[in-house]
Protein backbone atom coordinates (compact mmCIF):
# COMPACT_ATOMS: atom_id res chain seq x y z
CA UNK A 1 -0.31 44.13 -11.81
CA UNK A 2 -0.09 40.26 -11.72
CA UNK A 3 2.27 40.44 -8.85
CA UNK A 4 0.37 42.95 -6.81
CA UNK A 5 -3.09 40.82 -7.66
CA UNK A 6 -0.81 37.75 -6.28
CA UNK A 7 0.40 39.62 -2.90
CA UNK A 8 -2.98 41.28 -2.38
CA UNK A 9 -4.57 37.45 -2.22
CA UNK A 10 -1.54 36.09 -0.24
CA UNK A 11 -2.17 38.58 2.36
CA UNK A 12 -5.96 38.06 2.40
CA UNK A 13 -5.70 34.06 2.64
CA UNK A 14 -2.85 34.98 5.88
CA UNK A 15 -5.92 37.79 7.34
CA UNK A 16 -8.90 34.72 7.06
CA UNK A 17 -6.56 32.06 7.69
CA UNK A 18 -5.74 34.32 11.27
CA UNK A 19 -9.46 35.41 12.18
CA UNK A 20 -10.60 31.31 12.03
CA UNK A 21 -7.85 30.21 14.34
CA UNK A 22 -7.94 32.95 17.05
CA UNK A 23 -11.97 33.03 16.46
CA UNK A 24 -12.21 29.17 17.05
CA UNK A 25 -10.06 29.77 20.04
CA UNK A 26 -11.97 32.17 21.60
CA UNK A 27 -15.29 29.98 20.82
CA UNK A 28 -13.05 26.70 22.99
CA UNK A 29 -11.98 29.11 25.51
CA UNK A 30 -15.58 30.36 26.21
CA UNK A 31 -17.31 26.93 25.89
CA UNK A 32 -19.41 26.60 29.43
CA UNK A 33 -17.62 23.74 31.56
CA UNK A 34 -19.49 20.10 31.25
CA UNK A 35 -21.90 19.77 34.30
CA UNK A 36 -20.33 16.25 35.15
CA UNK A 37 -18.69 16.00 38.96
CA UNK A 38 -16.20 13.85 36.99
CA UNK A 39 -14.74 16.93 34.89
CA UNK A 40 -13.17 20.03 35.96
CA UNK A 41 -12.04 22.77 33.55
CA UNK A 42 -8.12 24.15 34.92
CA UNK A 43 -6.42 27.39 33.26
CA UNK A 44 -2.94 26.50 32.00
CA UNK A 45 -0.66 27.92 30.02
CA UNK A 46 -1.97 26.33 27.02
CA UNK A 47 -3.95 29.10 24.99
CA UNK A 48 -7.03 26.33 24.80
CA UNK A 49 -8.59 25.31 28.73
CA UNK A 50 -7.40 22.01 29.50
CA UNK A 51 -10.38 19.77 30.19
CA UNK A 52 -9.30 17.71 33.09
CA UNK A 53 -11.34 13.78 33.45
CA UNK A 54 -11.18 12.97 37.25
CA UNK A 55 -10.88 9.30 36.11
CA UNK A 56 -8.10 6.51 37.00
CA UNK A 57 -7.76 4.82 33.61
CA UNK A 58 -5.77 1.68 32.58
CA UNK A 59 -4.20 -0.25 29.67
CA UNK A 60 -4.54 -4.01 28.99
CA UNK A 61 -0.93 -3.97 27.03
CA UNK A 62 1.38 -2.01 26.95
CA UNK A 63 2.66 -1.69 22.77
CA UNK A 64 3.55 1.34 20.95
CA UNK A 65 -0.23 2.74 20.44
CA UNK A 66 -1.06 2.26 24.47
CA UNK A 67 2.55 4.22 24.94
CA UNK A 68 1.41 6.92 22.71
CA UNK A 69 -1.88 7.36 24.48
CA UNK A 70 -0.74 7.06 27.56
CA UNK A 71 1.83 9.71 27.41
CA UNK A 72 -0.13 12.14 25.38
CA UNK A 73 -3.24 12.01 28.55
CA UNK A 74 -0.54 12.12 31.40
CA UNK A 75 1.57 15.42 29.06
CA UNK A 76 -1.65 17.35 28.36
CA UNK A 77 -2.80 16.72 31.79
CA UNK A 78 -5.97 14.93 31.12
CA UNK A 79 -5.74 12.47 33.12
CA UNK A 80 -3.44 11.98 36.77
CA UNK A 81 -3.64 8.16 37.21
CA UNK A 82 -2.70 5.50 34.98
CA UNK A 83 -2.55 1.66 35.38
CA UNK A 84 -0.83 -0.71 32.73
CA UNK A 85 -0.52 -4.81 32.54
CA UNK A 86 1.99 -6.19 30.16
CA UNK A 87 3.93 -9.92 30.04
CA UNK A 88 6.76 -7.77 28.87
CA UNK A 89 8.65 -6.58 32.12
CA UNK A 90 10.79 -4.22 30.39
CA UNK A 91 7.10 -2.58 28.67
CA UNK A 92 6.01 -2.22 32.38
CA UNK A 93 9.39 -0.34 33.38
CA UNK A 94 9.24 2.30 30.44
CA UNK A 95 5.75 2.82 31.29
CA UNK A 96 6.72 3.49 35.28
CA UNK A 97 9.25 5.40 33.93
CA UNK A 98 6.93 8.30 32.34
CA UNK A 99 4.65 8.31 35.20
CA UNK A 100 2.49 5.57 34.80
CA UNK A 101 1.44 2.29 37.73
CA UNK A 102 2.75 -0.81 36.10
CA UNK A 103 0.31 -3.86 37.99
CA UNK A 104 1.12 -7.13 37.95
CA UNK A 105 -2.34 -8.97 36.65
CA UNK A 106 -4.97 -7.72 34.09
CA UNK A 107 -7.17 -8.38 36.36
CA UNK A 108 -5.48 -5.49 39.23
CA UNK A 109 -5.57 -2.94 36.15
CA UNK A 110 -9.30 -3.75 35.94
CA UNK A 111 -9.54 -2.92 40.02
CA UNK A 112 -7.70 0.08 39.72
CA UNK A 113 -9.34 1.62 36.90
CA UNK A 114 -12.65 3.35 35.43
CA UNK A 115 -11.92 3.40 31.95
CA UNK A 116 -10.04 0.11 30.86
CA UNK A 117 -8.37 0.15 27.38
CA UNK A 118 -8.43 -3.07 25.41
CA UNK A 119 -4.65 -2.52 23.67
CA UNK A 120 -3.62 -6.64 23.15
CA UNK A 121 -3.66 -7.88 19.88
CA UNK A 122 -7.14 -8.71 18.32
CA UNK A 123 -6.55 -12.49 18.39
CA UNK A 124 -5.90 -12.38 22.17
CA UNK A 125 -8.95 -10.11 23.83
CA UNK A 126 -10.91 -12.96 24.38
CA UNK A 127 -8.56 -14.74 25.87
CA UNK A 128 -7.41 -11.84 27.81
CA UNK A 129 -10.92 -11.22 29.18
CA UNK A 130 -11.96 -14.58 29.56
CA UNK A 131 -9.22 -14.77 32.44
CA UNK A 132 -11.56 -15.37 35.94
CA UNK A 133 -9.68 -12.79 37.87
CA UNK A 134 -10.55 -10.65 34.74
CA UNK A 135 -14.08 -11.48 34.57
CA UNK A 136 -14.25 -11.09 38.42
CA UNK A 137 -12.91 -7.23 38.22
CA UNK A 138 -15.21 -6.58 35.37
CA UNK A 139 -18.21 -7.80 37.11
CA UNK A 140 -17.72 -5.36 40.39
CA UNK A 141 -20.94 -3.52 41.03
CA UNK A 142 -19.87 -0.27 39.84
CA UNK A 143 -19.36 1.18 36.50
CA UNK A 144 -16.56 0.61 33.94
CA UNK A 145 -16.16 1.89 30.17
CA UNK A 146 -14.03 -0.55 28.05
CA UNK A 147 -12.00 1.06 25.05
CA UNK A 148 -11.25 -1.15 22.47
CA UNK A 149 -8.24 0.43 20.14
CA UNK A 150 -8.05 -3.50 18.62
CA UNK A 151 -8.41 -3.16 14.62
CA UNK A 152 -11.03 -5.44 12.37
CA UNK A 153 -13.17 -6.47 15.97
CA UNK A 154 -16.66 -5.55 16.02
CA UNK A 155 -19.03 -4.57 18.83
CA UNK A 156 -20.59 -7.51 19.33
CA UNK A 157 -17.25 -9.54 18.91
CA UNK A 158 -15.95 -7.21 21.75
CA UNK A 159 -19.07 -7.67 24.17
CA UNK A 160 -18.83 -11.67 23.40
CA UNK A 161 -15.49 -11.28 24.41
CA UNK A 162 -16.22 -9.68 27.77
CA UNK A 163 -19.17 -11.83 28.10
CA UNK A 164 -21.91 -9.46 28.84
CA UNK A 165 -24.31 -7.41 26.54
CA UNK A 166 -24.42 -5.28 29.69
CA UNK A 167 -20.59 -3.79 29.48
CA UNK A 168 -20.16 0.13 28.20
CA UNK A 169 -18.40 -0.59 25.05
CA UNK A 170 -16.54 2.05 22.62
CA UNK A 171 -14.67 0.79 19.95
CA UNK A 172 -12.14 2.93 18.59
CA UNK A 173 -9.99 3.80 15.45
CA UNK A 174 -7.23 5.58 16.05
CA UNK A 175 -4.12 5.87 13.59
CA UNK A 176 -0.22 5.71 13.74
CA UNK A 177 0.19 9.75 13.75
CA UNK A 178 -1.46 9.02 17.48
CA UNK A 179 2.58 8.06 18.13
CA UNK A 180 3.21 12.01 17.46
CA UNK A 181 -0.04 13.49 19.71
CA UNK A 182 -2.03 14.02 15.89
CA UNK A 183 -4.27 10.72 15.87
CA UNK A 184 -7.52 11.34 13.47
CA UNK A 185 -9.88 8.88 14.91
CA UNK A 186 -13.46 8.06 15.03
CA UNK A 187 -15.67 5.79 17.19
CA UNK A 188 -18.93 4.15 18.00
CA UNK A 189 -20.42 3.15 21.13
CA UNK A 190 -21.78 -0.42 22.04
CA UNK A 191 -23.51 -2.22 24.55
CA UNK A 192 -24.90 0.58 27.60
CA UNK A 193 -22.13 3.00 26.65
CA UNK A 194 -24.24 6.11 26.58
CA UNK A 195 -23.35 10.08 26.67
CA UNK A 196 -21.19 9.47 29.57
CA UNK A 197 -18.47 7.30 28.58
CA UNK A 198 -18.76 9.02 24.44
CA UNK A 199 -17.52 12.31 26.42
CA UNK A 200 -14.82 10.32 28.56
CA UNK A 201 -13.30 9.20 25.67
CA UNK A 202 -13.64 12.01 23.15
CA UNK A 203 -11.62 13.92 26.26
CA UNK A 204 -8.91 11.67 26.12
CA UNK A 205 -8.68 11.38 22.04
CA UNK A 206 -9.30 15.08 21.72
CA UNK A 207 -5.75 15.41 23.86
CA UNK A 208 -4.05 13.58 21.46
CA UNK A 209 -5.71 14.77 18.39
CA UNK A 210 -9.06 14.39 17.17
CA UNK A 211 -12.19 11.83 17.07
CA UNK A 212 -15.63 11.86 15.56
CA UNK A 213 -18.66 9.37 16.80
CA UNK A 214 -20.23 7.31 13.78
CA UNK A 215 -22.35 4.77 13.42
CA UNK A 216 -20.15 1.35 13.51
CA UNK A 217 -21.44 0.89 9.89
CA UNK A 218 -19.10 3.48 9.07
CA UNK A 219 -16.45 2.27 11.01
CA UNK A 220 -15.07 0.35 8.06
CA UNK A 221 -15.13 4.09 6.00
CA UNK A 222 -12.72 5.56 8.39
CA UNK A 223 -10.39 2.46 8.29
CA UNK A 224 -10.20 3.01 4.73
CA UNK A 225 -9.78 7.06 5.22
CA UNK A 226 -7.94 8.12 8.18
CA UNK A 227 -7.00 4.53 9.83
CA UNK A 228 -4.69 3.51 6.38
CA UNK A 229 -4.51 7.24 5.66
CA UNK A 230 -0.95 7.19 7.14
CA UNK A 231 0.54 5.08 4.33
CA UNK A 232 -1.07 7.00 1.34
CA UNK A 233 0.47 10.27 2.66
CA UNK A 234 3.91 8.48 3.43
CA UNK A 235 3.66 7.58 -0.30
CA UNK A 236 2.93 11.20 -1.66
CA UNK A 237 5.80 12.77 0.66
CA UNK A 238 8.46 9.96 -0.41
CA UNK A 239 7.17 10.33 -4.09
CA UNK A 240 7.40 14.35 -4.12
CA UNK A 241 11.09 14.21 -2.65
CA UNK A 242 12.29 11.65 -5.25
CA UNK A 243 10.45 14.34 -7.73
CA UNK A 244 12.89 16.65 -5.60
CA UNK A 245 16.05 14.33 -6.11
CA UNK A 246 14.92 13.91 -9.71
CA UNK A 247 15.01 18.06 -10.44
CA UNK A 248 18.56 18.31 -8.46
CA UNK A 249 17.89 18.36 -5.00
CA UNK A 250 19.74 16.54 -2.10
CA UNK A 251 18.05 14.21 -0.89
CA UNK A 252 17.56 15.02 3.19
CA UNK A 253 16.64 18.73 1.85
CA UNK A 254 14.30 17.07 -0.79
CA UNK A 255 12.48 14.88 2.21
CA UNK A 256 12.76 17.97 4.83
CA UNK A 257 10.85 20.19 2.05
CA UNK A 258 8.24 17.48 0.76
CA UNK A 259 7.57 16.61 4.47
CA UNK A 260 7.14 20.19 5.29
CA UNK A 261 4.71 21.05 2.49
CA UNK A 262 2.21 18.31 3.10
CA UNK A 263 2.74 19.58 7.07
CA UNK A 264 1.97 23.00 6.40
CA UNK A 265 -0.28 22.45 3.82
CA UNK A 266 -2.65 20.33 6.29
CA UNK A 267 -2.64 22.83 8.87
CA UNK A 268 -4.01 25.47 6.42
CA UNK A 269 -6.95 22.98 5.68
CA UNK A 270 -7.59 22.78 9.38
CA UNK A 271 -6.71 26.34 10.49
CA UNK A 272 -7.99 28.61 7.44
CA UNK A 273 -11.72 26.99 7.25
CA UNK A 274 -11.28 27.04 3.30
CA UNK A 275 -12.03 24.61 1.26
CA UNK A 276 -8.66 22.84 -0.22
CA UNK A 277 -9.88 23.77 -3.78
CA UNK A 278 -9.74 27.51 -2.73
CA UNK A 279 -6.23 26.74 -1.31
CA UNK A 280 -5.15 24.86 -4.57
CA UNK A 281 -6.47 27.93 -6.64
CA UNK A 282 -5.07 30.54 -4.39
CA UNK A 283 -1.35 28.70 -5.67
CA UNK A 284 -2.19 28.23 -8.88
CA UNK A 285 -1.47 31.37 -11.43
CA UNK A 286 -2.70 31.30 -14.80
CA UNK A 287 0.05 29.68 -16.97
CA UNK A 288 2.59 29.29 -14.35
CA UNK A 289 4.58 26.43 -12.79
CA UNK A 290 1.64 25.22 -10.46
CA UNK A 291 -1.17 24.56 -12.69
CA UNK A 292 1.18 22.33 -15.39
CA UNK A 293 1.85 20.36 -12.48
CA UNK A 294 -2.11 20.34 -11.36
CA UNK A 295 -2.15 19.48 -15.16
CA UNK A 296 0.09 16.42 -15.00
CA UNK A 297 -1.55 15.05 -11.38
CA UNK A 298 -4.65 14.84 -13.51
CA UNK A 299 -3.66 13.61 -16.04
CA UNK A 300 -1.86 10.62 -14.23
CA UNK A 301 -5.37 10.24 -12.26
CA UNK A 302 -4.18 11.14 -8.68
CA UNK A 303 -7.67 11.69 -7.28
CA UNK A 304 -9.30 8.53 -8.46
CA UNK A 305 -6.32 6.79 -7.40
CA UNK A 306 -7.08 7.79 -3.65
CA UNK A 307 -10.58 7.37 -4.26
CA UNK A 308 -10.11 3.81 -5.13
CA UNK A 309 -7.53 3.15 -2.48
CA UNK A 310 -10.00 4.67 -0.03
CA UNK A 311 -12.55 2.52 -1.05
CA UNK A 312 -10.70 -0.62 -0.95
CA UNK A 313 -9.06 -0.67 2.33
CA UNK A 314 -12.97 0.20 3.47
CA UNK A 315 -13.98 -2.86 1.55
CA UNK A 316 -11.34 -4.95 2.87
CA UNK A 317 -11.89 -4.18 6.63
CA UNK A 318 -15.77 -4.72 5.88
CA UNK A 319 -14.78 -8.21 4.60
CA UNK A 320 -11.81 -8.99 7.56
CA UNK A 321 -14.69 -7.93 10.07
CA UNK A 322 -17.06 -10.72 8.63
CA UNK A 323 -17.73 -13.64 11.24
CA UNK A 324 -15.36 -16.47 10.13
């Protein structure tokens, strides 16, 4: 009866987990195209509409995050035109090489572009900025959003930077899975950013994974949650494989399976609409293997420990964002 009871619930978790994914694809698919002359909406083969942002865009840098993003808006199609600046010649040839227009000033990105990315190190945007020909390009009588991907810099250090109160700032947070087209980001608009540049860039972050607009009080939060995220859940996969290694498992197969689990796990979260509690129960059978783990987790205080770590990276990037 148990293992019947067991199947039975398997089978209904597969049924929901199905009717939320093709339902919340038929909701995207029937979504009424934006209004904007700078959108169009273009069939592909995708099963999603690709929303297509008739914008020229460009990089200030060109490091491992501006790669990412860069290749992630020219593969889904996004966007068709991409500048990039970089003192690193070699940067600005693997950039040409996936499709992109390597320039050779900040200053011609600027020109060339309507949404600018700020991807230098925080402790060299003002200086980058600051630059005349810069300032010049940024001052043309037409408009320009400016993305700032730069960690622990606030609006207002951002606008100082650029000099004007006037510019259409959004500061953004992505994270490291952004290298892989699965960045969990969040940002918050400054300055006279308005509607128009929020939908410009949750186009380009939704292509590459997903972003939320929050107050920049909360910026700090999602820092603590999704921006050092990355490192907690490289810690639970390395920690279940040794647990793997430790019961008799080789250790690639150990690392393939932990990796895998967390993987698939996620995607039920984000596919099946259920809470992860229902998830955790649906696994757990009275007296069996799952729940004495469950059992041990708790006992060793695994939630509070991401609870605290949570809340101190937040407190730490509310205190590195402080005015010095």
């Amino acid at each position: 009866f148990m293992q019947l009871a067991r199947s039975t619930q398997g089978l209904l978790l597969k049924a929901s987990a199905r009717q939320f994914f093709f339902g919340r694809q038929v909701f995207a698919q029937a979504r009424p195209s934006p209004r904007s002359k700078d959108f169009q909406v273009v069939s592909g083969a995708a099963r999603e509409a690709v929303m297509v942002l008739e914008k020229r865009v460009g990089f200030l840098g060109a490091g491992q995050m501006a790669e990412a993003l860069a290749r992630g808006f020219l593969s889904k199609g996004v966007v068709s035109h991409i500048s990039v600046s970089d003192p690193s010649e070699s940067r600005k040839d693997l950039f040409r090489n996936f499709g992109c227009t390597p320039r050779s000033s900040n200053a011609e990105v600027v020109s060339h572009s309507d949404i600018v990315f700020l991807a230098v190190k925080p402790d060299t945007i003002a200086k980058v900025l600051q630059e005349p020909q810069t300032q010049a390009a940024l001052n043309e009588d037409r408009p320009i959003t400016i993305v700032s991907i730069a960690a622990g810099l606030s609006v207002d250090q951002l606008l100082s930077a650029v000099g004007s109160r006037n510019a259409r700032m959004v500061r953004v947070m992505p994270n490291t899975p952004c290298l892989v087209g699965e960045t969990a980001s969040a940002m918050c608009l400054g300055g006279t950013a308005g509607p128009e540049d929020e939908s410009y860039v949750h186009t380009l972050f939704n292509a590459v994974g997903k972003i939320f607009t929050v107050e920049e009080k909360l910026m700090s939060a999602v820092t603590g949650l999704s921006g050092s995220g990355p490192a907690y859940v490289f810690m639970m996969i390395e920690a279940l494989a040794d647990g793997g290694v430790r019961a008799g498992l080789p250790r690639p197969m150990a690392l393939t399976l932990a990796a895998q689990t967390v993987y698939g796990g996620a995607k039920m979260v984000l596919e099946s609409g259920q809470h992860p509690g229902q998830l955790k129960d649906a696994v757990t059978s009275p007296g069996g293997t799952t729940i004495t783990a469950v059992h041990e987790l708790e006992k060793a205080g695994m939630r509070a420990a991401f609870m605290n770590a949570v809340v101190a990276a937040s407190n730490k990037a509310d205190e590195m964002g402080k005015p010095k």
